[in-house]
Every structure is written in C-alpha cells, then in structure tokens.
Protein backbone atom coordinates (compact mmCIF):
# COMPACT_ATOMS: atom_id res chain seq x y z
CA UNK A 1 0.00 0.00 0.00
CA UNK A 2 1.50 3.45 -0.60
CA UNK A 3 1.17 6.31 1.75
CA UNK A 4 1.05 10.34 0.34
CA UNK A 5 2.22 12.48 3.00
CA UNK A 6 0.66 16.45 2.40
CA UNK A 7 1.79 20.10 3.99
CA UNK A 8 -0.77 21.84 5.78
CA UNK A 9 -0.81 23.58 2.42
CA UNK A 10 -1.77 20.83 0.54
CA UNK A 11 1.61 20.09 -0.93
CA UNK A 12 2.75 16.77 -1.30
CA UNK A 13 5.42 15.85 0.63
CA UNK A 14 6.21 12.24 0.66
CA UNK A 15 5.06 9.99 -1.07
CA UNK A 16 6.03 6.54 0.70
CA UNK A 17 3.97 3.30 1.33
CA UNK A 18 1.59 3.33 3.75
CA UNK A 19 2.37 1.64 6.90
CA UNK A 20 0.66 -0.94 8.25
CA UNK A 21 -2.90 -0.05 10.42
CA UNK A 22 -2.08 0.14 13.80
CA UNK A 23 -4.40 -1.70 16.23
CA UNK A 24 -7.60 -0.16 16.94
CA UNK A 25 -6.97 1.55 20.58
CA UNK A 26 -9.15 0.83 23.05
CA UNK A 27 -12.67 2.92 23.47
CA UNK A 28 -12.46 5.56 26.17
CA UNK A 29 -14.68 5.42 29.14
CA UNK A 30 -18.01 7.43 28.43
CA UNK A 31 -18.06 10.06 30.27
CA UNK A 32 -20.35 11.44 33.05
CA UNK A 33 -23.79 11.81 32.01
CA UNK A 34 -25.41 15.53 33.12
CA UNK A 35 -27.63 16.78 35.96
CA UNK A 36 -30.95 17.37 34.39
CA UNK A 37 -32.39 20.50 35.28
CA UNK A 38 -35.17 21.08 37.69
CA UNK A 39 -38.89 20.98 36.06
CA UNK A 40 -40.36 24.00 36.02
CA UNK A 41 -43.48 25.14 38.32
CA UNK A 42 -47.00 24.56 37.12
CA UNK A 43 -48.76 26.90 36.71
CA UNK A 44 -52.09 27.72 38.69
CA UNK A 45 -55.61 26.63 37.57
CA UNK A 46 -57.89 28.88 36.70
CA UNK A 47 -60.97 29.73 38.52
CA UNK A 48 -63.85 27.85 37.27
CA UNK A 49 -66.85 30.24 36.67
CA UNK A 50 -70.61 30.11 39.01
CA UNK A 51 -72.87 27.65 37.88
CA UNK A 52 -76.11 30.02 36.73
CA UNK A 53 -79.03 30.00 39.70
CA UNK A 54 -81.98 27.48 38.48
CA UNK A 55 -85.10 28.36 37.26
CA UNK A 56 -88.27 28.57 39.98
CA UNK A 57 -90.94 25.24 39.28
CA UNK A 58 -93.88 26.07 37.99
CA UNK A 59 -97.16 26.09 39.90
CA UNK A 60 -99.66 22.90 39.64
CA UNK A 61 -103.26 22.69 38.67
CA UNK A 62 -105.29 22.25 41.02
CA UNK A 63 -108.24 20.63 39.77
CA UNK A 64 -109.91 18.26 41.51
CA UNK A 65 -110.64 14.85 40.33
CA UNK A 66 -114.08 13.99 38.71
CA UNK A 67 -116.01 11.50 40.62
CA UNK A 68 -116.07 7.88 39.13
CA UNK A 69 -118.79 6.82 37.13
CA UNK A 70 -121.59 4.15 37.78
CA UNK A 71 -121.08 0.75 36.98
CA UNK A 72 -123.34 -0.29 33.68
CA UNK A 73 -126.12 -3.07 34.75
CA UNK A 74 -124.90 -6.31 34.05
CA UNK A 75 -126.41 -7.71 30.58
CA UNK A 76 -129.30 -10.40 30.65
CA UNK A 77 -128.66 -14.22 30.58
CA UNK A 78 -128.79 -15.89 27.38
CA UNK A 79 -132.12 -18.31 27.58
CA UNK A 80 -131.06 -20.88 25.19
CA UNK A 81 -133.23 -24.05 25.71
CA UNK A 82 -131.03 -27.23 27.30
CA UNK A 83 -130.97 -30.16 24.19
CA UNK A 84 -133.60 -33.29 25.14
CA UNK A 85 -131.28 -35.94 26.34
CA UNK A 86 -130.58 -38.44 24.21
CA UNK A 87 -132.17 -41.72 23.97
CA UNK A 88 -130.87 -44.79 26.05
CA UNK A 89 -129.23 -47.76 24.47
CA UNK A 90 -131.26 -50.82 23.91
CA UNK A 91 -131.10 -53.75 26.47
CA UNK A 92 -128.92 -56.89 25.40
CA UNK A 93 -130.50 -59.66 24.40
CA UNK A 94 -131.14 -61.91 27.39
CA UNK A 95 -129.36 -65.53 26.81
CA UNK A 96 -131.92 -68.55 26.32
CA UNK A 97 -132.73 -70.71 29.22
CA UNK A 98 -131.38 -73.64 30.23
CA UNK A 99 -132.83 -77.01 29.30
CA UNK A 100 -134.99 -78.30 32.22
CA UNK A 101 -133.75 -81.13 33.61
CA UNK A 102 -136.70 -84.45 33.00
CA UNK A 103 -139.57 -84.91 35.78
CA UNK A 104 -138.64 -88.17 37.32
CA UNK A 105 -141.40 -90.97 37.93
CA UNK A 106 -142.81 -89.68 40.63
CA UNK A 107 -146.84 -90.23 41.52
CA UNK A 108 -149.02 -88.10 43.73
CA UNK A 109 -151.38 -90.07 45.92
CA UNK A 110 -154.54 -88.69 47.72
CA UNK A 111 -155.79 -85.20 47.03
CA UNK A 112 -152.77 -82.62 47.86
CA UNK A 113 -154.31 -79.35 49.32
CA UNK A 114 -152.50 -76.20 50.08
CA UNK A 115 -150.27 -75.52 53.19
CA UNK A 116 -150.06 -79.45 52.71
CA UNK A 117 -146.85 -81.40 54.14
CA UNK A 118 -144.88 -83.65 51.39
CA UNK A 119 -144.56 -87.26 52.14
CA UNK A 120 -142.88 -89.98 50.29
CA UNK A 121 -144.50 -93.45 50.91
CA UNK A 122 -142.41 -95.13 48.96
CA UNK A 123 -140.05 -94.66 46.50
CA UNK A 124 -141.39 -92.74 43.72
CA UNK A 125 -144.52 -91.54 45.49
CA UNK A 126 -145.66 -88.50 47.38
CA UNK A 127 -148.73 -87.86 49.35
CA UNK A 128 -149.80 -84.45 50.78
CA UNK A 129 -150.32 -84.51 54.61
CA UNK A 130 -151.86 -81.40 57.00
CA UNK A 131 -150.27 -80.17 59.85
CA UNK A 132 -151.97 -82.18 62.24
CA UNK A 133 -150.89 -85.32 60.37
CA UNK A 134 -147.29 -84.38 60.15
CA UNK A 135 -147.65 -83.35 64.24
CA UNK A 136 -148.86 -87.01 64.91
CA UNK A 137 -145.82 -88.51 62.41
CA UNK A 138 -143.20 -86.36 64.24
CA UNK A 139 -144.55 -87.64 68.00
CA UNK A 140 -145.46 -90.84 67.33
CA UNK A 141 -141.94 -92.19 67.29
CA UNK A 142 -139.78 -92.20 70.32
CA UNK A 143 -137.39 -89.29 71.05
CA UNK A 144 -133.78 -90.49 69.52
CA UNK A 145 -131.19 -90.33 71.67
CA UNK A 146 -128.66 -87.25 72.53
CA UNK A 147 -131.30 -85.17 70.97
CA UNK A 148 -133.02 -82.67 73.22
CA UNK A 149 -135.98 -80.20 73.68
CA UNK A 150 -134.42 -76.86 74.20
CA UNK A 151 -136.50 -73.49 75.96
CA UNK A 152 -135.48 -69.93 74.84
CA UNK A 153 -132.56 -69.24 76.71
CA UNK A 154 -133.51 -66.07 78.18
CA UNK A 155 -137.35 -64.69 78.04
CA UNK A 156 -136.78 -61.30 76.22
CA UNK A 157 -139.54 -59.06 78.05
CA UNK A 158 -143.01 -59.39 79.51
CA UNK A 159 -145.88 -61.05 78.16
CA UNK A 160 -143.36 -64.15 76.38
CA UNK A 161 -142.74 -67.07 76.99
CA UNK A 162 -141.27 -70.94 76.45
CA UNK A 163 -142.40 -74.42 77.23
CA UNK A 164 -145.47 -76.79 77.03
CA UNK A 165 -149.08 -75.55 77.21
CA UNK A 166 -152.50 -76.93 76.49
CA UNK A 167 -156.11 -75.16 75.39
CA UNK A 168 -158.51 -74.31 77.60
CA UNK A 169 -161.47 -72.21 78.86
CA UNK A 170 -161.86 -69.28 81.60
CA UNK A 171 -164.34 -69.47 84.27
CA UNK A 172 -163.63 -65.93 85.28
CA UNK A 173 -161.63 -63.14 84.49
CA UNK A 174 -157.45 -63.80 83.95
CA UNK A 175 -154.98 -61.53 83.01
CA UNK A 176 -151.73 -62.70 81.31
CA UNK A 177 -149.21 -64.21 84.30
CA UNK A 178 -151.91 -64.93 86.90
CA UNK A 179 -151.68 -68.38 88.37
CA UNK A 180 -154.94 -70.67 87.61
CA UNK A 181 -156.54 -74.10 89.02
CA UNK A 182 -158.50 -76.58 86.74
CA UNK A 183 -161.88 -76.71 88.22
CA UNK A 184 -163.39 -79.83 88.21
CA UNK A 185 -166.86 -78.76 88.03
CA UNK A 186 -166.67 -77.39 84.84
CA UNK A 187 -163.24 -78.05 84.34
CA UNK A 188 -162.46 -74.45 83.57
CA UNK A 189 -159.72 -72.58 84.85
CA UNK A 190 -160.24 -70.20 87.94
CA UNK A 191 -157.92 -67.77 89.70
CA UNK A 192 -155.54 -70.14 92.41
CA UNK A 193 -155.20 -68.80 95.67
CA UNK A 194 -153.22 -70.24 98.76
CA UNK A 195 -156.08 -70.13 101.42
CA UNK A 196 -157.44 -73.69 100.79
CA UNK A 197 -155.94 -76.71 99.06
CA UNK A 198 -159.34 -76.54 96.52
CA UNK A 199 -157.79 -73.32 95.10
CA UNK A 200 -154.06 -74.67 95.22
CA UNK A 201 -153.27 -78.13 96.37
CA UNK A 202 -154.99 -81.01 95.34
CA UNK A 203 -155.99 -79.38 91.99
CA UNK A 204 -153.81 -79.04 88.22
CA UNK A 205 -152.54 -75.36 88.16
CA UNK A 206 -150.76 -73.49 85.24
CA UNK A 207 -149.79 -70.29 84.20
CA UNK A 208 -152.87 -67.88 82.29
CA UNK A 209 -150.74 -67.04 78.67
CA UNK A 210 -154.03 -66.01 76.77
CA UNK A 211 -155.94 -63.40 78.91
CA UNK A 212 -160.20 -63.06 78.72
CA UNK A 213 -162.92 -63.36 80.74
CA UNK A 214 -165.64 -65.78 81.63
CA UNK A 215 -165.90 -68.79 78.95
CA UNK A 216 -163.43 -67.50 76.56
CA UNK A 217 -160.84 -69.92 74.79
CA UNK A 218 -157.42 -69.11 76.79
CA UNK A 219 -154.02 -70.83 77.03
CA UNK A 220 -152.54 -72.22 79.77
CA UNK A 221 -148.52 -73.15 80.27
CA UNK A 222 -148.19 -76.57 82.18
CA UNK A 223 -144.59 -76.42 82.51
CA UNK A 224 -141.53 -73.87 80.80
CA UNK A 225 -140.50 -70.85 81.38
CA UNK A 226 -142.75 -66.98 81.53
CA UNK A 227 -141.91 -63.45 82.06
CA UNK A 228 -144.98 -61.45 83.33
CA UNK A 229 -143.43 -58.39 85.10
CA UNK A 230 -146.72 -56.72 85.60
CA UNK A 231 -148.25 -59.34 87.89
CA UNK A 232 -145.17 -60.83 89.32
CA UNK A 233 -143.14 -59.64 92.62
CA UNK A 234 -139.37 -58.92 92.42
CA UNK A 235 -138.44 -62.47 92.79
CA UNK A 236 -134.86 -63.72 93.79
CA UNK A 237 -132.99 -65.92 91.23
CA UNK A 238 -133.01 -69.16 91.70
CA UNK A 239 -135.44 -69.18 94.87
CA UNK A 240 -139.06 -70.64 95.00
CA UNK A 241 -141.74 -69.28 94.48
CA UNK A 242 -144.91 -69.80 96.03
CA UNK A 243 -148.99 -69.64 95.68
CA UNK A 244 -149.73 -65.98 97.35
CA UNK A 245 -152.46 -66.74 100.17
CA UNK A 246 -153.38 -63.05 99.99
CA UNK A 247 -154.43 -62.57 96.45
CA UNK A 248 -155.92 -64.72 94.08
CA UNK A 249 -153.89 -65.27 90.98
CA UNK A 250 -150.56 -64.13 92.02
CA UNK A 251 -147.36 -65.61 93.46
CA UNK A 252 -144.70 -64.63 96.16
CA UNK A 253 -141.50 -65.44 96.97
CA UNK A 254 -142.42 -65.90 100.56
CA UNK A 255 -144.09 -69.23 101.87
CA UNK A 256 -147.51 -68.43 103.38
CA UNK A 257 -147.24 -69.12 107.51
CA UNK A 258 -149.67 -68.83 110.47
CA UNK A 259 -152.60 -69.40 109.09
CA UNK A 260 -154.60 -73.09 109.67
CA UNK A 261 -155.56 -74.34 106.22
CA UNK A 262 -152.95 -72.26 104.24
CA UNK A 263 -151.12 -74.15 101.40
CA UNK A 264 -147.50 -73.86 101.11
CA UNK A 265 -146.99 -75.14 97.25
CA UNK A 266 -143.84 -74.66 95.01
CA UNK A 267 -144.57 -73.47 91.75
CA UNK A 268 -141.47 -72.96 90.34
CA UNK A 269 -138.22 -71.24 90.99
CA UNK A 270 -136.78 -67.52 89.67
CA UNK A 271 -134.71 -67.43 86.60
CA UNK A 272 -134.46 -63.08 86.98
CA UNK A 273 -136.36 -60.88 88.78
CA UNK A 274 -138.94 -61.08 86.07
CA UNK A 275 -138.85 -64.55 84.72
CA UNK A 276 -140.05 -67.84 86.20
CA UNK A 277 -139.29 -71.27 85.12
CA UNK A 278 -142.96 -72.89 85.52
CA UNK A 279 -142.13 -76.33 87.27
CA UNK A 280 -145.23 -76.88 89.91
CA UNK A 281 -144.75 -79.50 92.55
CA UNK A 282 -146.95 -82.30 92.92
CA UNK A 283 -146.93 -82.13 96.77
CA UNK A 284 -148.05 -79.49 98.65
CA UNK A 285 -147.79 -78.92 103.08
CA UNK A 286 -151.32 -77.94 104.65
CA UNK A 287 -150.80 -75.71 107.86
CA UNK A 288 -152.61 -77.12 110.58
C-alpha cells in the first residue's frame, strides 16, 4: 500500500507506502452523564366560573278529580233451551234358558191341598199330609237319643214365653201371668189362691198365657218358662216361688205361715227378677 504524505498547504510531501494499520486503541470510558435540570413550576388553575341559579318550578293545577262513574247493569242471561237428552241404548238380548232337567217318575197319591206337608210313601210316590198329620208322624216315634228339647234361653220381656201348654177355657176373668186351678166342676180354669188346698193343692194349676174373661178360649202353660213383670213380685234368682195366700192369681216369693188351712206349694223357681221357670210340685204342706 502506498502512503502520500501532504503540507498543511496541501503540498505533497512524501510519497512513501503506507504503513501498516495500527491496532484499533481501546474505546475511552463514556463520560459522566449531566444533571438534568429542575422541572419548572405549574402553573395555577384557573378559577372555574358560578354555575347560573336554576329556574323557579312552575305552579300545579289544582283541579280536583271527577267522581267515578256508575257501573253499567250487568247484561241479561242468554235463555237458550237445554238439548232433550238423548235416547238410552237398547237392552242386550237376554241368553236362552237352560234345558230343564226331566220330571222323574214320581206319583201323587190322595188329594194334595194347600199348606199341605210332602210325604214320600215309597219310592217314587208322594202324598200331601196337614199339619196335624205331620204333628202325629213327628210324635209318634220315640225321642232319639242325645237329641233334646231346648226353651229360649232367656225370656226377652213381659208377656213371652217358652215351654209346654195346652187349650182351655176361663171361668172368670185372667190376666196374662196370673196363676190358675183346673176346676173340676166345669173343668175351667179359675184364679188359684193359697187359702185352701181346693184353690191350690190337690188341683192341676198353670200359668194364664191367653188373657179373657168368663168362657173365653185361653191358654194355659203346664210347665216352661214366663216373664210377666206386671203381675209378678221382684223375685230372687233361683229361689221358690210360692202360691200368694193373699191374692188370688198371684205368686210370692215368701211361703204363706200362720194361718190353719194355708197351702205352702212350690210353683217354680226364679230365673231373673222377672222370669219364672214354671215347674209346679206335685206335693203341697197344709198348715194345721
């Protein structure tokens, strides 16, 4: 390479190669870096201006409100007629009968009445019988045994009763419950009474069921059970009771004492206060 070497005049002075580059030196340090200056003061807001005084609010009306109106009548109700209801469905044909069975050989004897009481008398043949009949059939065999004859258990008021009784007629006047004595005169029944054995002890007694007077039909219960609280006494269960000596037709639950001739005769004994079970005694004591 060839280095020029120049005056500060520009005149060339030498003219020799150009040496070789020297190494790059090494970068000074930078320097110090400069206060920076103080900011400057602000300057001072201006005043804001007055807000501008509102406006005074108008006066209201004062009116006054109209009253309300009356309510419109409500409108009449339509009359449209209600539709006829409608015909019902025809009833279902009603399935045929069975077949009836065939009459078996069966014969009717005698002349079959109504009310009558079917009997076979033999195999294949049935005879009508009335009530009598069938009565007599029932009790003209012997009672089997184990089987039994059974009263009502408990009498349910007064003026019933339970047991065996026969038909008869009054010879005076009897009111249901009254004690009674088969006269043999006229063998008609007669009010008992405990003052002489003709009224109570060597005579049939029973129980009046059917009341009436002279000669009417009556019923009277030989043996079972009555309730007849209007004629009878308090009586104590399960005590005897007696033919009253004081009154004709009625009974006590006190034997009858003191007196010669009085009969002392049980006639039973006291199921409740109200009931008696009818069971007269065929002996009887005579005072004396």
């Amino acid at each position: 390479m060839e280095l020029s070497v120049y005056s500060s005049t520009g005149q060339l002075l030498t003219s020799g190669d150009q040496g070789v580059q020297g190494d790059q030196g090494s970068q000074g340090n930078q320097g110090t870096q400069g206060i920076q200056g103080d900011q400057g003061t602000q300057g001072n807001q201006g005043t804001q201006g007055n807000q501008g005084t509102q406006g005074n609010q108008g006066v209201q009306g004062a009116g006054e409100q109209g009253d309300q109106g009356d309510q419109g009548y409500q409108g009449a109700q339509g009359a449209g007629v209600q539709g006829d209801q409608g015909a019902q469905g025809a009833q279902g044909t009603q399935g045929n009968q069975g077949v009836q069975g065939a009459t078996g050989p069966v014969d009717i004897s005698g002349t079959p009445a109504d009310n009558d009481y079917a009997k076979f008398t033999d195999a294949d043949t049935i005879e009508g019988r009335e009530y009598a009949e069938v009565l007599a059939d029932i009790f003209s065999v012997a009672l089997p045994e184990d089987t039994l004859i059974l009263l009502d258990v408990a009498i349910s008021a007064d003026g019933h009763y339970s047991g065996i009784a026969e038909a008869g007629t009054l010879g005076a006047t009897v009111a249901f419950g009254e004690v009674v004595y088969l006269k043999a005169a006229d063998s008609q029944w007669y009010l008992a009474k405990a003052d002489a054995t003709a009224t109570s002890g060597v005579v049939k007694i029973g129980i009046c069921l059917v009341a009436g007077n002279d000669n009417d039909a009556t019923t009277i219960l030989l043996w079972g059970k009555v309730n007849a609280a209007a004629k009878f006494p308090s009586f104590t269960i399960s005590a005897p009771v007696f033919i009253s000596a004081a009154t004709a037709g009625l009974l006590t639950s006190t034997a009858p004492t003191g007196t010669t001739n009085f009969v002392v005769r049980i006639v039973g004994y006291a199921n409740t206060a109200d009931e008696l079970f009818f069971c007269p005694d065929n002996t009887y004591l005579e005072l004396v």
